[in-house]
N, C-alpha and C. Protein backbone atom coordinates (compact mmCIF):
# COMPACT_ATOMS: atom_id res chain seq x y z
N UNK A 1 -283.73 74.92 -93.64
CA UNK A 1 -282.63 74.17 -93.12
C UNK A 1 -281.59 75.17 -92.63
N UNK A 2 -281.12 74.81 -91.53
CA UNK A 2 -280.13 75.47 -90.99
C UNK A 2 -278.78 75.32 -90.71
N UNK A 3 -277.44 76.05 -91.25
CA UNK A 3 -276.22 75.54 -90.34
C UNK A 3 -275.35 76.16 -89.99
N UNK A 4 -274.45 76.08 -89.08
CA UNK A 4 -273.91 76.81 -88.23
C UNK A 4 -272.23 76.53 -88.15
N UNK A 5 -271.65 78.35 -88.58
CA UNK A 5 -270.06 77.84 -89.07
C UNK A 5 -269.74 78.23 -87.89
N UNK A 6 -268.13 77.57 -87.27
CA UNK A 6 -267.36 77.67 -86.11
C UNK A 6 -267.59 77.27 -85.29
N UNK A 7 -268.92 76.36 -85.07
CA UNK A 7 -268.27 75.15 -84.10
C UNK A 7 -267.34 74.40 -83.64
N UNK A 8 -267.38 74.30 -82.30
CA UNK A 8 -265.77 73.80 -81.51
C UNK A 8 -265.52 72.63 -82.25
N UNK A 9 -264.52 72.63 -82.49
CA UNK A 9 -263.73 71.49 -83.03
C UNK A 9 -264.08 71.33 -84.77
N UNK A 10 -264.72 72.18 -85.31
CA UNK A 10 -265.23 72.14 -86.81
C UNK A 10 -263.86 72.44 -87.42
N UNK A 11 -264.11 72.00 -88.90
CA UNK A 11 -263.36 72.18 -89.72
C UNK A 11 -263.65 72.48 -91.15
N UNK A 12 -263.38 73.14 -91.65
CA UNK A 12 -263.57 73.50 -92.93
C UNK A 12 -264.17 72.29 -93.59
N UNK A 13 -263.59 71.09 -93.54
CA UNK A 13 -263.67 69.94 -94.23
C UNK A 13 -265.60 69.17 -93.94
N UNK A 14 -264.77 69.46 -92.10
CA UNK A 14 -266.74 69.39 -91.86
C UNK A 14 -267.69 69.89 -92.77
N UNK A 15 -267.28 71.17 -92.96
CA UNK A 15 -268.56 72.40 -93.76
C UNK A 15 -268.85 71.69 -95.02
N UNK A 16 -267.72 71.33 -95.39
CA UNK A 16 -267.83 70.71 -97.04
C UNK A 16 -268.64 69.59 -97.07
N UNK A 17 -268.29 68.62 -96.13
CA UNK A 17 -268.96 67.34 -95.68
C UNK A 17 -270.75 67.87 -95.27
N UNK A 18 -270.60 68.26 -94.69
CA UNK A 18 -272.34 68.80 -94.02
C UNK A 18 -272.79 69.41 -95.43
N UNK A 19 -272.34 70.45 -95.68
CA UNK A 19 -273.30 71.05 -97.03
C UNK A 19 -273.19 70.26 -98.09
N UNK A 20 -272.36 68.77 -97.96
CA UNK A 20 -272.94 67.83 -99.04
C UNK A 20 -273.59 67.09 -98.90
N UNK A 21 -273.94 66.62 -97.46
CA UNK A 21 -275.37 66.01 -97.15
C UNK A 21 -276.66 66.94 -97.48
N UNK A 22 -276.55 68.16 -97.08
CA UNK A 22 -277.46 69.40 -97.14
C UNK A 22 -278.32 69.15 -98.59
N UNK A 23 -276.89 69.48 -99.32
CA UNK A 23 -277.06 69.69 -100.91
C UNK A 23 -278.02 68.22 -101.23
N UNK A 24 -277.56 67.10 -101.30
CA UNK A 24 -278.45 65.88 -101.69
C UNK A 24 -280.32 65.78 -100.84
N UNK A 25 -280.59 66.39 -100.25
CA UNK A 25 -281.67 66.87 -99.54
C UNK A 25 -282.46 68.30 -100.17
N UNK A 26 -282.12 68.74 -100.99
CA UNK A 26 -282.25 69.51 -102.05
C UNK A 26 -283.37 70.87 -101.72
N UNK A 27 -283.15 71.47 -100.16
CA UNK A 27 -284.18 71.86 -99.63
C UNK A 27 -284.28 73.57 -100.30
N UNK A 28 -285.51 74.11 -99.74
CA UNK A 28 -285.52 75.44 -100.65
C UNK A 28 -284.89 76.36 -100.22
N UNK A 29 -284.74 76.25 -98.62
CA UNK A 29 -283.97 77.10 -98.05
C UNK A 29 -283.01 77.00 -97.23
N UNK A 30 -282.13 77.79 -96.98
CA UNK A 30 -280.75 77.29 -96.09
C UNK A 30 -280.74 78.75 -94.85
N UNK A 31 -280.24 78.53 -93.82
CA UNK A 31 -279.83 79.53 -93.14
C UNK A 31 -278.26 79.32 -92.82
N UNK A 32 -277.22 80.19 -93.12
CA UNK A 32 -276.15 80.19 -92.76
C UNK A 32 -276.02 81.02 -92.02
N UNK A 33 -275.50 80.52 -90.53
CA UNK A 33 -275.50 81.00 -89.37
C UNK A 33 -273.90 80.87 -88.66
N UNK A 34 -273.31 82.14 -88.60
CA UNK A 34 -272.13 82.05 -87.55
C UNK A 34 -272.12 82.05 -85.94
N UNK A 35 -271.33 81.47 -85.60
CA UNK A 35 -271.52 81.09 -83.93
C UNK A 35 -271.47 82.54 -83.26
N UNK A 36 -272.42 82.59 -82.58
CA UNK A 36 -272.27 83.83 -81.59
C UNK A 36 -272.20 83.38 -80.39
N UNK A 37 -271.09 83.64 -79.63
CA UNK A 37 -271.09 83.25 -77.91
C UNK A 37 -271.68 84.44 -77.02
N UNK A 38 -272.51 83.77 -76.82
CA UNK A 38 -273.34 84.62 -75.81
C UNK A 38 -272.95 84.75 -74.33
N UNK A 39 -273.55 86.10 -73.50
CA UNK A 39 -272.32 85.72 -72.56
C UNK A 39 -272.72 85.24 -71.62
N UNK A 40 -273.58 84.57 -70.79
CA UNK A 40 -274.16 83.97 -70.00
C UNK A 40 -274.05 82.25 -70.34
N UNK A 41 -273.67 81.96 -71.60
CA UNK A 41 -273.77 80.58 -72.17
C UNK A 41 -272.87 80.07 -71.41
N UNK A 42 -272.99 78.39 -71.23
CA UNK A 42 -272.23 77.46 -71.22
C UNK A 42 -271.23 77.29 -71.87
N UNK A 43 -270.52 77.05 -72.79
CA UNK A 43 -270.12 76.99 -74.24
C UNK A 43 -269.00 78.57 -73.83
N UNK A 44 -268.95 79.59 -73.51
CA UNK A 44 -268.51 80.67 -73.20
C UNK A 44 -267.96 80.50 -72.12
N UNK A 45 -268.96 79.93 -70.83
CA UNK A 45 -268.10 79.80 -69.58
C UNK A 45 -267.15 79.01 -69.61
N UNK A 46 -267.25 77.52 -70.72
CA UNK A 46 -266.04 76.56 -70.91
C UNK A 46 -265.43 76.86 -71.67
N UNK A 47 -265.40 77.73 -72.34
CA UNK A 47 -263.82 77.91 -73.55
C UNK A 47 -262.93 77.55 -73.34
N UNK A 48 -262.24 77.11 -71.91
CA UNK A 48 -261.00 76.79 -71.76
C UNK A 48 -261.36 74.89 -72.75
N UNK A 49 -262.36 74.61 -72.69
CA UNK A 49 -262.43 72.95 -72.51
C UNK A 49 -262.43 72.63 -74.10
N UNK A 50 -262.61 74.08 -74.76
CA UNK A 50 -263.64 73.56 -76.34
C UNK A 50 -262.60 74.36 -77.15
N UNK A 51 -262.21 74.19 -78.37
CA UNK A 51 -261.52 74.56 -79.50
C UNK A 51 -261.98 74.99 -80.34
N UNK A 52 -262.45 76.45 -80.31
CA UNK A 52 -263.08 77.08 -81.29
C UNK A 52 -262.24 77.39 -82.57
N UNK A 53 -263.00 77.05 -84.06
CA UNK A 53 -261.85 77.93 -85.19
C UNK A 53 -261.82 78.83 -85.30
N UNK A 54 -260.86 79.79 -86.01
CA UNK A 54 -260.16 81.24 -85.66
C UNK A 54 -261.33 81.80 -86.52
N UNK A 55 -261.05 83.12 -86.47
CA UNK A 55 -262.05 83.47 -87.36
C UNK A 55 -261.48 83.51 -89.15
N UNK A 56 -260.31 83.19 -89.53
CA UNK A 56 -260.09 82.99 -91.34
C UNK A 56 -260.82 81.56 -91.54
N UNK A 57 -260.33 80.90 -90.43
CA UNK A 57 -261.04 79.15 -91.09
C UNK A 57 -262.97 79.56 -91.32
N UNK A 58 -263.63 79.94 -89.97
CA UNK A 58 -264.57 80.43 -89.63
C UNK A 58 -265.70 81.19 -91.17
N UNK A 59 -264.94 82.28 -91.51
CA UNK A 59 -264.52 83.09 -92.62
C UNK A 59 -265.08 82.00 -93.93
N UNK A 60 -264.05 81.11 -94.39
CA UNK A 60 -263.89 80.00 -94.92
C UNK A 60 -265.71 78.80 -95.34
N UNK A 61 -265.72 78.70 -94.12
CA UNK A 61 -266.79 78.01 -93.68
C UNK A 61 -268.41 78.65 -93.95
N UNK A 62 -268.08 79.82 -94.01
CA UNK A 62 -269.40 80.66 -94.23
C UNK A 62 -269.02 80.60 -95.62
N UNK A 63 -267.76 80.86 -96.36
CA UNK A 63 -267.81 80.88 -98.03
C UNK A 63 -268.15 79.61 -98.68
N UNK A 64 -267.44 79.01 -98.06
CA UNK A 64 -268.08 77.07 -98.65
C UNK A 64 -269.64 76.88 -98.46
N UNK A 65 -270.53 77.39 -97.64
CA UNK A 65 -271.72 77.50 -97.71
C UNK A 65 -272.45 78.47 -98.18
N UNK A 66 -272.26 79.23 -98.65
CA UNK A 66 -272.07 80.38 -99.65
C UNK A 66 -272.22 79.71 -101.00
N UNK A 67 -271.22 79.20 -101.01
CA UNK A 67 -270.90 78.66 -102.80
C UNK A 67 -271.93 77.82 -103.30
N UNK A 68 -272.06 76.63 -102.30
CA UNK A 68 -272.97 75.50 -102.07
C UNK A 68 -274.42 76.09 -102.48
N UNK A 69 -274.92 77.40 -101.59
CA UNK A 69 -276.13 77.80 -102.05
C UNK A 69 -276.36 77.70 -103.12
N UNK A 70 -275.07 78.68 -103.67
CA UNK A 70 -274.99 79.13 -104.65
C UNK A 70 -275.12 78.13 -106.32
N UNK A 71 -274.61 77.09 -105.88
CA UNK A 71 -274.90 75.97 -106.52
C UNK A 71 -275.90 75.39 -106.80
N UNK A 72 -277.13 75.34 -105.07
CA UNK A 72 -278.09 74.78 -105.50
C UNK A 72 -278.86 75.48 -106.44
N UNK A 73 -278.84 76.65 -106.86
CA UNK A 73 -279.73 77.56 -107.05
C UNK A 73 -280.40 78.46 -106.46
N UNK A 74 -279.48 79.06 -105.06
CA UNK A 74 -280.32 79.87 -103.91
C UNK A 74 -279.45 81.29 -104.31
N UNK A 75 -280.02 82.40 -103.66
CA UNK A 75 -279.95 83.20 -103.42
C UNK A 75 -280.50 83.80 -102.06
N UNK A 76 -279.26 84.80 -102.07
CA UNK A 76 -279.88 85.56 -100.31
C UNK A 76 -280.87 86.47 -100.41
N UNK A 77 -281.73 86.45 -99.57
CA UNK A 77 -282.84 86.91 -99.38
C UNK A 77 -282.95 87.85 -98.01
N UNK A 78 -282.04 87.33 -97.17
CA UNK A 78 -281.78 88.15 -95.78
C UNK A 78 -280.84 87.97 -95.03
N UNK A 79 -280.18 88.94 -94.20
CA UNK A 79 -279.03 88.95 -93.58
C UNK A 79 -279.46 89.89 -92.31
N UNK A 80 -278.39 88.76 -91.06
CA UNK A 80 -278.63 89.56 -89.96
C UNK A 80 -276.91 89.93 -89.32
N UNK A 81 -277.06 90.17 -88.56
CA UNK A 81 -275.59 90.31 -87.58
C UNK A 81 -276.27 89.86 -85.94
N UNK A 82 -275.53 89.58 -85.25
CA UNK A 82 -275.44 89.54 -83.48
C UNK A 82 -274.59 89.74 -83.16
N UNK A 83 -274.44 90.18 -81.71
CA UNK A 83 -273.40 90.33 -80.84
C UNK A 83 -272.01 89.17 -80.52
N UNK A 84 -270.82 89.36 -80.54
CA UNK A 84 -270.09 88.54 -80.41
C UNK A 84 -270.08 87.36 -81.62
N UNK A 85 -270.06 87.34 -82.40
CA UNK A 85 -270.16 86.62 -83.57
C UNK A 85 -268.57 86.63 -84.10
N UNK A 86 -268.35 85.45 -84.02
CA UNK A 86 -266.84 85.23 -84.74
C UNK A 86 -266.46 86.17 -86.13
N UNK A 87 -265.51 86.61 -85.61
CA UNK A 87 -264.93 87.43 -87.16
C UNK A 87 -266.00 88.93 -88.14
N UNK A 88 -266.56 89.25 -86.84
CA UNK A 88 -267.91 89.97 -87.27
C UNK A 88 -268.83 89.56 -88.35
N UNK A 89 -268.78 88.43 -89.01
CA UNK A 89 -269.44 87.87 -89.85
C UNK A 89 -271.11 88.14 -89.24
N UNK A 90 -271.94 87.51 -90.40
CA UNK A 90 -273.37 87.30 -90.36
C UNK A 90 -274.05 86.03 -90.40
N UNK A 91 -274.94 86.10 -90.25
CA UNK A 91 -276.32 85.17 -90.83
C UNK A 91 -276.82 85.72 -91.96
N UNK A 92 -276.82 84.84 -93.23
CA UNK A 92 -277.46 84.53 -94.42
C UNK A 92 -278.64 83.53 -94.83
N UNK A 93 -279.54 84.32 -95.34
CA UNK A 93 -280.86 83.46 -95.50
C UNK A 93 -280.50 83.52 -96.89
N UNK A 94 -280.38 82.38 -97.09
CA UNK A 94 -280.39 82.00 -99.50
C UNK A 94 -282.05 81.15 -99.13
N UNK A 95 -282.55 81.24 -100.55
CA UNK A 95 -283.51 80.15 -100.90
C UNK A 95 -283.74 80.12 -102.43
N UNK A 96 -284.59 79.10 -102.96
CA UNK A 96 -284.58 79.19 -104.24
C UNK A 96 -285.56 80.61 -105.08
N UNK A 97 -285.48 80.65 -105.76
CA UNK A 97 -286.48 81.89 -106.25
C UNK A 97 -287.86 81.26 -106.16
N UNK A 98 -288.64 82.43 -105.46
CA UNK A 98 -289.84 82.53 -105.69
C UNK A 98 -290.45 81.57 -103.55
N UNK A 99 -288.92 80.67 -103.59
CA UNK A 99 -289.27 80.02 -102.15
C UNK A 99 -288.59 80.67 -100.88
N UNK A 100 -288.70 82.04 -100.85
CA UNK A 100 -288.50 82.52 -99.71
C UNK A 100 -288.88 82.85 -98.50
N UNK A 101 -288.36 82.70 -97.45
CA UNK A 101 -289.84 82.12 -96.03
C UNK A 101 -290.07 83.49 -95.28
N UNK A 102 -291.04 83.35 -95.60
CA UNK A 102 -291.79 84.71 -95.41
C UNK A 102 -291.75 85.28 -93.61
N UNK A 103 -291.54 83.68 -93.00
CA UNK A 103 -291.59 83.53 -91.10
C UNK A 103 -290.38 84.97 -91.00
N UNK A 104 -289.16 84.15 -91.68
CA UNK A 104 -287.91 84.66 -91.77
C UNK A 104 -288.00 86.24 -91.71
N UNK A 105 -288.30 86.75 -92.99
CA UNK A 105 -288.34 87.87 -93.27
C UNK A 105 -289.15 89.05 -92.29
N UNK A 106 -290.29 88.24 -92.00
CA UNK A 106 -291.40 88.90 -90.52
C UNK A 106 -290.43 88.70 -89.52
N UNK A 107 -289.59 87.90 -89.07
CA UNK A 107 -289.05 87.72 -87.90
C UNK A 107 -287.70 89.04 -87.95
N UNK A 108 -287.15 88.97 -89.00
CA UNK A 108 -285.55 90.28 -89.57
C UNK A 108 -286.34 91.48 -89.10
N UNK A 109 -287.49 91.74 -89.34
CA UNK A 109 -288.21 93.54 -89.61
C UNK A 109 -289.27 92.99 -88.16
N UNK A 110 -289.09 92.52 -87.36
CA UNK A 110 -289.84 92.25 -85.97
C UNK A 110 -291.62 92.58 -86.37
N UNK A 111 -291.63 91.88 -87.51
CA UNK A 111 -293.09 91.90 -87.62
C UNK A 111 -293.99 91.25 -87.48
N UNK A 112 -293.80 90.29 -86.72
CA UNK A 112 -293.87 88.53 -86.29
C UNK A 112 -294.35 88.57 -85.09
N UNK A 113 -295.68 88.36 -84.47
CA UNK A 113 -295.53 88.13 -83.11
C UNK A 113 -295.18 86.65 -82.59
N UNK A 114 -294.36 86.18 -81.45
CA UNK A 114 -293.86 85.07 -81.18
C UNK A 114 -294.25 85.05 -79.64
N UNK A 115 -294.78 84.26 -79.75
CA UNK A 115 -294.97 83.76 -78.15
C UNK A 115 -294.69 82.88 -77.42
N UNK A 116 -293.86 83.45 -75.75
CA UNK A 116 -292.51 82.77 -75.74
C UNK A 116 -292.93 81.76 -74.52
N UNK A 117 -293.20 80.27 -74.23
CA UNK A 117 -293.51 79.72 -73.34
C UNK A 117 -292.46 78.97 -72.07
N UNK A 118 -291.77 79.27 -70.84
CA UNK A 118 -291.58 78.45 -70.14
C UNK A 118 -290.17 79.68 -69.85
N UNK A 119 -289.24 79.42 -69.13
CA UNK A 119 -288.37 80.18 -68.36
C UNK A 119 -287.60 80.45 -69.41
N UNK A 120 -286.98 82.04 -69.47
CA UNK A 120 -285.63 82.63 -70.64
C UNK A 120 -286.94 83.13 -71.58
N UNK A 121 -288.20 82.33 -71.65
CA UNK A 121 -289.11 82.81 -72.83
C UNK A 121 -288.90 84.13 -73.10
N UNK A 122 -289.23 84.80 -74.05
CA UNK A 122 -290.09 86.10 -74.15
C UNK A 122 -290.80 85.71 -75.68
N UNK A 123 -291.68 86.89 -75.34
CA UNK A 123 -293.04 86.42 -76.09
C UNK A 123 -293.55 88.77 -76.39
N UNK A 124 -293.43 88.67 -77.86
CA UNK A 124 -293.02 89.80 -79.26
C UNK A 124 -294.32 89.75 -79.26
N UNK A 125 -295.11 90.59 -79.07
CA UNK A 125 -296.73 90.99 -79.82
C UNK A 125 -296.02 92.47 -80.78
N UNK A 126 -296.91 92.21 -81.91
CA UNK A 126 -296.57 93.05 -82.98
C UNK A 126 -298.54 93.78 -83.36
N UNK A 127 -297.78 94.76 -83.10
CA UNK A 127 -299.37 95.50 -83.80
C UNK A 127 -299.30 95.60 -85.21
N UNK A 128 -299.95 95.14 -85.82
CA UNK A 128 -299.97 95.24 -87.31
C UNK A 128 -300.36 96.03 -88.06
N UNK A 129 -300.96 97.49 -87.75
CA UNK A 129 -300.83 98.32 -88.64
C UNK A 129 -300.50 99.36 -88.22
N UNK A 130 -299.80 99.68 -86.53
CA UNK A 130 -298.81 100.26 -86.36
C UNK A 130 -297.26 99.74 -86.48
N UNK A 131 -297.33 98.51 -86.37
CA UNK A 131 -295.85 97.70 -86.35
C UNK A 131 -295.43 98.46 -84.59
N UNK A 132 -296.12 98.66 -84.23
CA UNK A 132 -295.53 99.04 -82.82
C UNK A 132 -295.05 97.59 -82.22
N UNK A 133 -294.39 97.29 -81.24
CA UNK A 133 -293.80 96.24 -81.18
C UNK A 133 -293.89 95.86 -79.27
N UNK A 134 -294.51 95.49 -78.81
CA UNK A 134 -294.04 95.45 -76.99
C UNK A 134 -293.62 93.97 -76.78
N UNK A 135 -292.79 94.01 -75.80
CA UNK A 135 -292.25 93.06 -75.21
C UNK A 135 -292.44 92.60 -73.96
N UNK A 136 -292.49 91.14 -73.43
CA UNK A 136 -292.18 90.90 -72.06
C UNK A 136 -292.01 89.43 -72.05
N UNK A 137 -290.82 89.40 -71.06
CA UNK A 137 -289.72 88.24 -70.63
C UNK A 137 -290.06 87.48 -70.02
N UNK A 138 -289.88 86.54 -69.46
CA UNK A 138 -289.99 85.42 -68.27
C UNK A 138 -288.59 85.52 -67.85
N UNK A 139 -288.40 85.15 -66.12
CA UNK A 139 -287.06 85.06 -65.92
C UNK A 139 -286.82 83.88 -66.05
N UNK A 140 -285.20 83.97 -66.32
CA UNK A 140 -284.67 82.99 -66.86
C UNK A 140 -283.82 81.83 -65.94
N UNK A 141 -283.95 82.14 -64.36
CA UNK A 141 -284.02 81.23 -63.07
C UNK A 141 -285.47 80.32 -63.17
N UNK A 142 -285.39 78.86 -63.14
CA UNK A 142 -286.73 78.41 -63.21
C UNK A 142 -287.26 78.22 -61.92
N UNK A 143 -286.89 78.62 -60.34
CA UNK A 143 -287.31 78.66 -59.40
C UNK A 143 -288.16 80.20 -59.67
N UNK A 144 -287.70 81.08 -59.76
CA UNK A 144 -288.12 82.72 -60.23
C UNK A 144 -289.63 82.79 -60.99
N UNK A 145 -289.06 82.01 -62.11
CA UNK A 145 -290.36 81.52 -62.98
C UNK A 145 -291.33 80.85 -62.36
N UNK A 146 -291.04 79.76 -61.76
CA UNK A 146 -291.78 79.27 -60.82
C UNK A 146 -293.08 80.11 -59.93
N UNK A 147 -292.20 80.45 -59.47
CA UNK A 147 -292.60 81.28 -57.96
C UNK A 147 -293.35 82.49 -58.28
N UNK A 148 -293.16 83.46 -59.88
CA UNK A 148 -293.58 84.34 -60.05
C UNK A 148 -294.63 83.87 -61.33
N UNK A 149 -294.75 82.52 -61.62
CA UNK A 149 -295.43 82.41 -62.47
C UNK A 149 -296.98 82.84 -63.35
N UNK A 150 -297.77 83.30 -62.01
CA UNK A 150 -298.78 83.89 -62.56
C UNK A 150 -298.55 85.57 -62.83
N UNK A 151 -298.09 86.31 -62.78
CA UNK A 151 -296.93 87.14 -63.16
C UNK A 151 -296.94 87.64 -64.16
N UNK A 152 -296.39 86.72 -64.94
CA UNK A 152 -295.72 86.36 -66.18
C UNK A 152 -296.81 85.93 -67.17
N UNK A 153 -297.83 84.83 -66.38
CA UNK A 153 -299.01 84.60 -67.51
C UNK A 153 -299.62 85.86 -67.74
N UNK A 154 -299.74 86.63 -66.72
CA UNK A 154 -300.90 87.43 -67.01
C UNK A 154 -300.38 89.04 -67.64
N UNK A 155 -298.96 89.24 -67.62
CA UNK A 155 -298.15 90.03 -68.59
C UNK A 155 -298.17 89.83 -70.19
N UNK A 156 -298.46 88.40 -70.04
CA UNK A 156 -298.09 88.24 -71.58
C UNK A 156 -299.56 88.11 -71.66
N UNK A 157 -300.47 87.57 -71.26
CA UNK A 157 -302.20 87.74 -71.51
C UNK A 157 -302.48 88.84 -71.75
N UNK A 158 -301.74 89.76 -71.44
CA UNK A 158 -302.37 91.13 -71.60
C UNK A 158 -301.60 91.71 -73.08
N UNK A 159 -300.36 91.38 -73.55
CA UNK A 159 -299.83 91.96 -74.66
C UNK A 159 -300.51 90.84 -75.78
N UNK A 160 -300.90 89.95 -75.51
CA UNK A 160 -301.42 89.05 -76.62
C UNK A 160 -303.46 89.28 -76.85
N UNK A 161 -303.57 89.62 -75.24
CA UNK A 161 -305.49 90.44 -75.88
C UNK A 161 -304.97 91.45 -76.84
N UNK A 162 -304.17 92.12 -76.76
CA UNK A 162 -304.43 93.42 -77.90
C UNK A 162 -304.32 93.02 -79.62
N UNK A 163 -304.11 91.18 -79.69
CA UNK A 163 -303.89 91.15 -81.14
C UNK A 163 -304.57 90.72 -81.62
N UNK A 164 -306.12 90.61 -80.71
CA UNK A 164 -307.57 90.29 -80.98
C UNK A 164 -308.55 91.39 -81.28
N UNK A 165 -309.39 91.58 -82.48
CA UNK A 165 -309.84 92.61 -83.16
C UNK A 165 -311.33 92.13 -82.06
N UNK A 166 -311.34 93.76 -81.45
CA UNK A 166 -312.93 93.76 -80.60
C UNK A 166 -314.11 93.36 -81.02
N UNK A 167 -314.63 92.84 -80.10
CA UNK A 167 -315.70 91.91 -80.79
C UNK A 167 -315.77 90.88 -81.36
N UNK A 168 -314.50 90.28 -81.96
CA UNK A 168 -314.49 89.23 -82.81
C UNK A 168 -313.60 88.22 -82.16
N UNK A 169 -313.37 87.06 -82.57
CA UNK A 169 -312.74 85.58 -82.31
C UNK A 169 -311.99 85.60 -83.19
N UNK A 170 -311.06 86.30 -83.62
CA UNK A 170 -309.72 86.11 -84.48
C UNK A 170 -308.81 87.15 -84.58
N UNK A 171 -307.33 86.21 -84.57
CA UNK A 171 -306.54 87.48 -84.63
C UNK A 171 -306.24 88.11 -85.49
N UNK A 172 -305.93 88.95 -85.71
CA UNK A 172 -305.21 90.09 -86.25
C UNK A 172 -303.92 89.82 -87.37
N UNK A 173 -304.09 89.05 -88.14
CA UNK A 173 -302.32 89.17 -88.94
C UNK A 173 -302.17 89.79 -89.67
N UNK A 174 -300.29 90.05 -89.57
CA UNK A 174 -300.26 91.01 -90.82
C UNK A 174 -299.66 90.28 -92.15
């Protein structure tokens, strides 16, 4: 389960309200996530229109979900940072002991391959017992995508044959 402090127009009171629906749903894991404005976003280009909280309320909002974990019986298990993130705060992964998501943790240490389908995609092949890591994007114009589409299939066809062991019909996990 996931939630996200400093949303426009949020309020502390929200946070309290949401992580007490959260809490009665009694799930194993939580992600506490601060808003990062990205700079190409929507949401960024309108700031004039939307009322973001400062970063102490912000601040606030990540501790009330904090506590809440802390209540259910979670603990953090992983932490990230991003760019532009209110108040330099983080992302916190809590879960209960012993229920920690393993996706999560492969995804923090890029050990995860993810494969990314349709325009903005990108798609992570991970070699697994080098952890070497290659990448490739789709553009993120869907005329571009369009137009360059076989391109793009056959970029990522080629970083995703390598996570097939020769000779055989299965992949590779780590």
């Amino acid at each position: 389960m996931d939630v996200i402090a400093g949303l426009p127009g949020e309020t502390e009171q929200d946070m309290i309200d949401t992580m007490g629906k959260i809490a009665s749903l009694e799930p194993d894991n939580l992600t506490v996530h601060t808003l990062a404005l990205k700079k190409g976003s929507r949401l960024k280009a309108s700031l004039s229109e939307h009322s973001l909280p400062n970063e102490e309320s912000t601040g606030a909002m990540v501790g009330i979900a904090a506590s809440y974990a802390r209540q259910l019986g979670m603990e953090p298990y992983y932490l990230y940072r991003q760019k532009y993130m209110t108040g330099n705060l983080e992302n916190v992964g809590y879960s209960l002991p012993g229920k920690e998501c393993l996706y999560n943790m492969q995804i923090m240490e890029e050990r995860q391959t993810v494969i990314g389908i349709g325009p903005a995609a990108g798609t992570k092949a991970v070699n697994c017992e080098t952890f070497d890591l290659k990448k490739c994007y789709n553009a993120k114009d869907v005329l571009a995508y369009i137009s360059n589409l076989p391109v793009y299939l056959r970029e990522r066809q080629l970083l995703l044959d390598n996570l097939f062991v020769a000779g055989k019909e299965e992949i590779i996990t780590c």
